[in-house]
C-alpha atoms as a PDB file:
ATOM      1  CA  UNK A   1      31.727  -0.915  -4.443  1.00  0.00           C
ATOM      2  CA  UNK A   2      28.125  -2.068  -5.829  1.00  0.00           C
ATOM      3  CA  UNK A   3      27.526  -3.694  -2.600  1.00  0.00           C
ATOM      4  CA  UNK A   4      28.074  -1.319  -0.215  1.00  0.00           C
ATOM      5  CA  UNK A   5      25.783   0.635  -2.053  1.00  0.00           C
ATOM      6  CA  UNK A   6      23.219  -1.776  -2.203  1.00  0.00           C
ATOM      7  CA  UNK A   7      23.688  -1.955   1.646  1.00  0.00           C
ATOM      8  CA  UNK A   8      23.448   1.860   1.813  1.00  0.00           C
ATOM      9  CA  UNK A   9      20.048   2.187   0.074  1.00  0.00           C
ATOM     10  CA  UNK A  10      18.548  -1.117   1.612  1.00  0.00           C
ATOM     11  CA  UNK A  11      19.455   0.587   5.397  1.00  0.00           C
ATOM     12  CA  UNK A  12      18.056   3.513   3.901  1.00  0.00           C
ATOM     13  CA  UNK A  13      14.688   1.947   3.118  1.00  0.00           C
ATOM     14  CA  UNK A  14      14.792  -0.008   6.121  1.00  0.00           C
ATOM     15  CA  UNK A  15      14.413   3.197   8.065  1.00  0.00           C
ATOM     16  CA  UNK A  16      11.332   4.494   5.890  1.00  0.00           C
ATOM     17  CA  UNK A  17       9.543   1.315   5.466  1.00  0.00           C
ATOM     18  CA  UNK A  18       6.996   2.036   7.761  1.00  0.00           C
ATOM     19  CA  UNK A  19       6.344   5.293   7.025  1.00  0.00           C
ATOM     20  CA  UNK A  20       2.628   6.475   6.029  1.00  0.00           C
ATOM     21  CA  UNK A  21       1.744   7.631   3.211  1.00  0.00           C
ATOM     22  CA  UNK A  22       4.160   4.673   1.749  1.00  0.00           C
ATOM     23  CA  UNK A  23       7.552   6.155   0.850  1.00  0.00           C
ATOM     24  CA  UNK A  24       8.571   6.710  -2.637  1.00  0.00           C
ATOM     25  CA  UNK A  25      12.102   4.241  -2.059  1.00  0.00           C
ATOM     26  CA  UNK A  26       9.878   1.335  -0.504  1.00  0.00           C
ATOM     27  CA  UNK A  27       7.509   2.241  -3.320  1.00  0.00           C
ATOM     28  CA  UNK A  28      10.164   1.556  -6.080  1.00  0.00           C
ATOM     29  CA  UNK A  29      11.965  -1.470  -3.942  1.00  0.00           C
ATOM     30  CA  UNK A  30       9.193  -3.458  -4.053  1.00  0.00           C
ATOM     31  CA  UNK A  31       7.656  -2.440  -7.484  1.00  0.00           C
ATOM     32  CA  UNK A  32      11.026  -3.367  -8.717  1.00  0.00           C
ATOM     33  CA  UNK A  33      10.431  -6.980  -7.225  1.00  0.00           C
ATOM     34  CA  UNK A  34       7.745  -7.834  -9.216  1.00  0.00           C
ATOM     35  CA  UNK A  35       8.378  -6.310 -12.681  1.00  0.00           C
ATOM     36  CA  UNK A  36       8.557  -9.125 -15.418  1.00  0.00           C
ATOM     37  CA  UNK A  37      12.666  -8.565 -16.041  1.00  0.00           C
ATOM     38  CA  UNK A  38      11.737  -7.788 -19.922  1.00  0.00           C
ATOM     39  CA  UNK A  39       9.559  -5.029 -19.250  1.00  0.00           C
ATOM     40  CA  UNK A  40      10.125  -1.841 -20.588  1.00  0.00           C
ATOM     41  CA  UNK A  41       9.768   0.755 -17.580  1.00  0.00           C
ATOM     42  CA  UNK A  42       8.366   4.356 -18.254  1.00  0.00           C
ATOM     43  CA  UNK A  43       8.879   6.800 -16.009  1.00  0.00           C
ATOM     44  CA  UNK A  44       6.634   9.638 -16.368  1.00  0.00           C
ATOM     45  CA  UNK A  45       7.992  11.774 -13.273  1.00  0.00           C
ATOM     46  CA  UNK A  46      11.733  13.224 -12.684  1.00  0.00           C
ATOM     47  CA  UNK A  47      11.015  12.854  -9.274  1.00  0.00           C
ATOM     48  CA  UNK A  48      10.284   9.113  -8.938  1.00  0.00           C
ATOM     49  CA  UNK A  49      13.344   8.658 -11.547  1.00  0.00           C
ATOM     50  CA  UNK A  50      15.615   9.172  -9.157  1.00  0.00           C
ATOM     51  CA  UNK A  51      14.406   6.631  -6.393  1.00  0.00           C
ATOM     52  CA  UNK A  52      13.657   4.227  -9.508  1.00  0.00           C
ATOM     53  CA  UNK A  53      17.667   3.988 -10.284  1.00  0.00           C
ATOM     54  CA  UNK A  54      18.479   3.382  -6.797  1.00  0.00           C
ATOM     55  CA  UNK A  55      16.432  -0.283  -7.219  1.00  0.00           C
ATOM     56  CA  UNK A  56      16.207  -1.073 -11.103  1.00  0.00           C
ATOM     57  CA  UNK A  57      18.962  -2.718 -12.926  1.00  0.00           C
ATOM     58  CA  UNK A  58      18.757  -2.728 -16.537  1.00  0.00           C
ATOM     59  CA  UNK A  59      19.274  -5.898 -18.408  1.00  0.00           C
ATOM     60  CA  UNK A  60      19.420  -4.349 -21.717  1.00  0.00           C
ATOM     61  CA  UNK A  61      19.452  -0.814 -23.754  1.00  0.00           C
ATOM     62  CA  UNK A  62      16.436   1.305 -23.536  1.00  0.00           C
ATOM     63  CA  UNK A  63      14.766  -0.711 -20.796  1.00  0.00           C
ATOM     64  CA  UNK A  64      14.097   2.654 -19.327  1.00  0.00           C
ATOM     65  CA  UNK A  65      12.598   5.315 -20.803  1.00  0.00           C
ATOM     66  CA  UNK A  66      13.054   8.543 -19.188  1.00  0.00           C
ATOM     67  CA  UNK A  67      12.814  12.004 -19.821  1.00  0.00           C
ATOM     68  CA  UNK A  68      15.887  12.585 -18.013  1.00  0.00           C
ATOM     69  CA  UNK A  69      16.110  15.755 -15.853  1.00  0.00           C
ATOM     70  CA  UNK A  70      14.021  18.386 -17.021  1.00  0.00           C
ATOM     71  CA  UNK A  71      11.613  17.426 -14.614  1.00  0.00           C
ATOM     72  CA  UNK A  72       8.230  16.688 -16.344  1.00  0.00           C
ATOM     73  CA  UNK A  73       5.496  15.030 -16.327  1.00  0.00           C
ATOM     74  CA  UNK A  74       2.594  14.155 -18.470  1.00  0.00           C
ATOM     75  CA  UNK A  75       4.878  12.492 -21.420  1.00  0.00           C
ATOM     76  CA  UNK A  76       4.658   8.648 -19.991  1.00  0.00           C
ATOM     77  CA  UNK A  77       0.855   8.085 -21.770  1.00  0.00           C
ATOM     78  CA  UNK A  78       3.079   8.925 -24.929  1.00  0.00           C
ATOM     79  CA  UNK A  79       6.409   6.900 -24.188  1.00  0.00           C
ATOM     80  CA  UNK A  80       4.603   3.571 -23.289  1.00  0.00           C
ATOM     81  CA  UNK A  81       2.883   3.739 -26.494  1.00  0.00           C
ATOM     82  CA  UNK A  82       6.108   4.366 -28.334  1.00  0.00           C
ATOM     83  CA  UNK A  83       7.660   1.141 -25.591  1.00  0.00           C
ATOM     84  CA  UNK A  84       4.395  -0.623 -27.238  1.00  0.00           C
ATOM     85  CA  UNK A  85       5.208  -0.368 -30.693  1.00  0.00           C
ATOM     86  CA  UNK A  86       8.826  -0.694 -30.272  1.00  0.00           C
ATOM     87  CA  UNK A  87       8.536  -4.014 -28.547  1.00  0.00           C
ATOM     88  CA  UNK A  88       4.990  -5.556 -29.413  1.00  0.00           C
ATOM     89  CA  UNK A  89       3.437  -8.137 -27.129  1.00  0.00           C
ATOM     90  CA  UNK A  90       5.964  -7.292 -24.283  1.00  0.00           C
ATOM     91  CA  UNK A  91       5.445  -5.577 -20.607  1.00  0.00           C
ATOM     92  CA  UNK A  92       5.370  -2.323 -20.495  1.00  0.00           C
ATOM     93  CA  UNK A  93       4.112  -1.198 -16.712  1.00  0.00           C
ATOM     94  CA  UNK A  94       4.313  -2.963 -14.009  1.00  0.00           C
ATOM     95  CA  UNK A  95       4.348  -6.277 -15.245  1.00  0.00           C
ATOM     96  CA  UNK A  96       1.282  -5.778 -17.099  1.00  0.00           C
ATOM     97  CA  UNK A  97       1.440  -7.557 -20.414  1.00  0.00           C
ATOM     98  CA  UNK A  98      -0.370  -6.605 -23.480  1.00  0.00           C
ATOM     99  CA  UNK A  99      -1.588  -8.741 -26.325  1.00  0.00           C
ATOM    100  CA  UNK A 100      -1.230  -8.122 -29.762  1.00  0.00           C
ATOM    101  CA  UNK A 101      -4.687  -8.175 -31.433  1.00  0.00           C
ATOM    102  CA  UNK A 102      -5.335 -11.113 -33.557  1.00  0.00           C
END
């Protein structure tokens, strides 16, 4: 069942890969490539949440943080901090990694 939906979304994004201004599933595809696999990933948009699950597997319990569907925005400044002090010295965007200060 998991891979025909893989296949599913990846014909999917096939289709809009080209597309300009860059669509939001290629967008998440391909950010989900390069993510360090023990970052934390915020999503500060209902909207992108939903083309985030298509590509992101979660390796372990509150990996994503997500407002869930209410559909807001503006709370992601506030939930990477929280990410931050929750798991110190680890990714929290994008594969951008943090250093405790000395």
């Amino acid at each position: 069942m998991r891979e025909a939906y893989e296949r599913t979304i990846a014909e999917t994004e096939k289709k809009t890969h080209e597309q300009t201004p860059i669509h939001p599933d290629r967008l998440c595809r391909e950010l989900c490539e390069v993510l360090d696999r023990d970052a934390t990933v915020v999503i500060d948009s209902f909207t992108l949440s939903g083309w985030m699950t298509q590509w992101f597997r979660s390796r372990f319990p509150g990996q994503v943080v997500d407002a869930g569907p209410l559909a807001p925005v503006g709370h992601g400044v506030g939930m990477a901090i929280g990410a931050q002090l929750a798991r110190p010295g680890k990714a929290d965007r994008a594969g951008h990694r943090r250093r405790r200060p000395r």
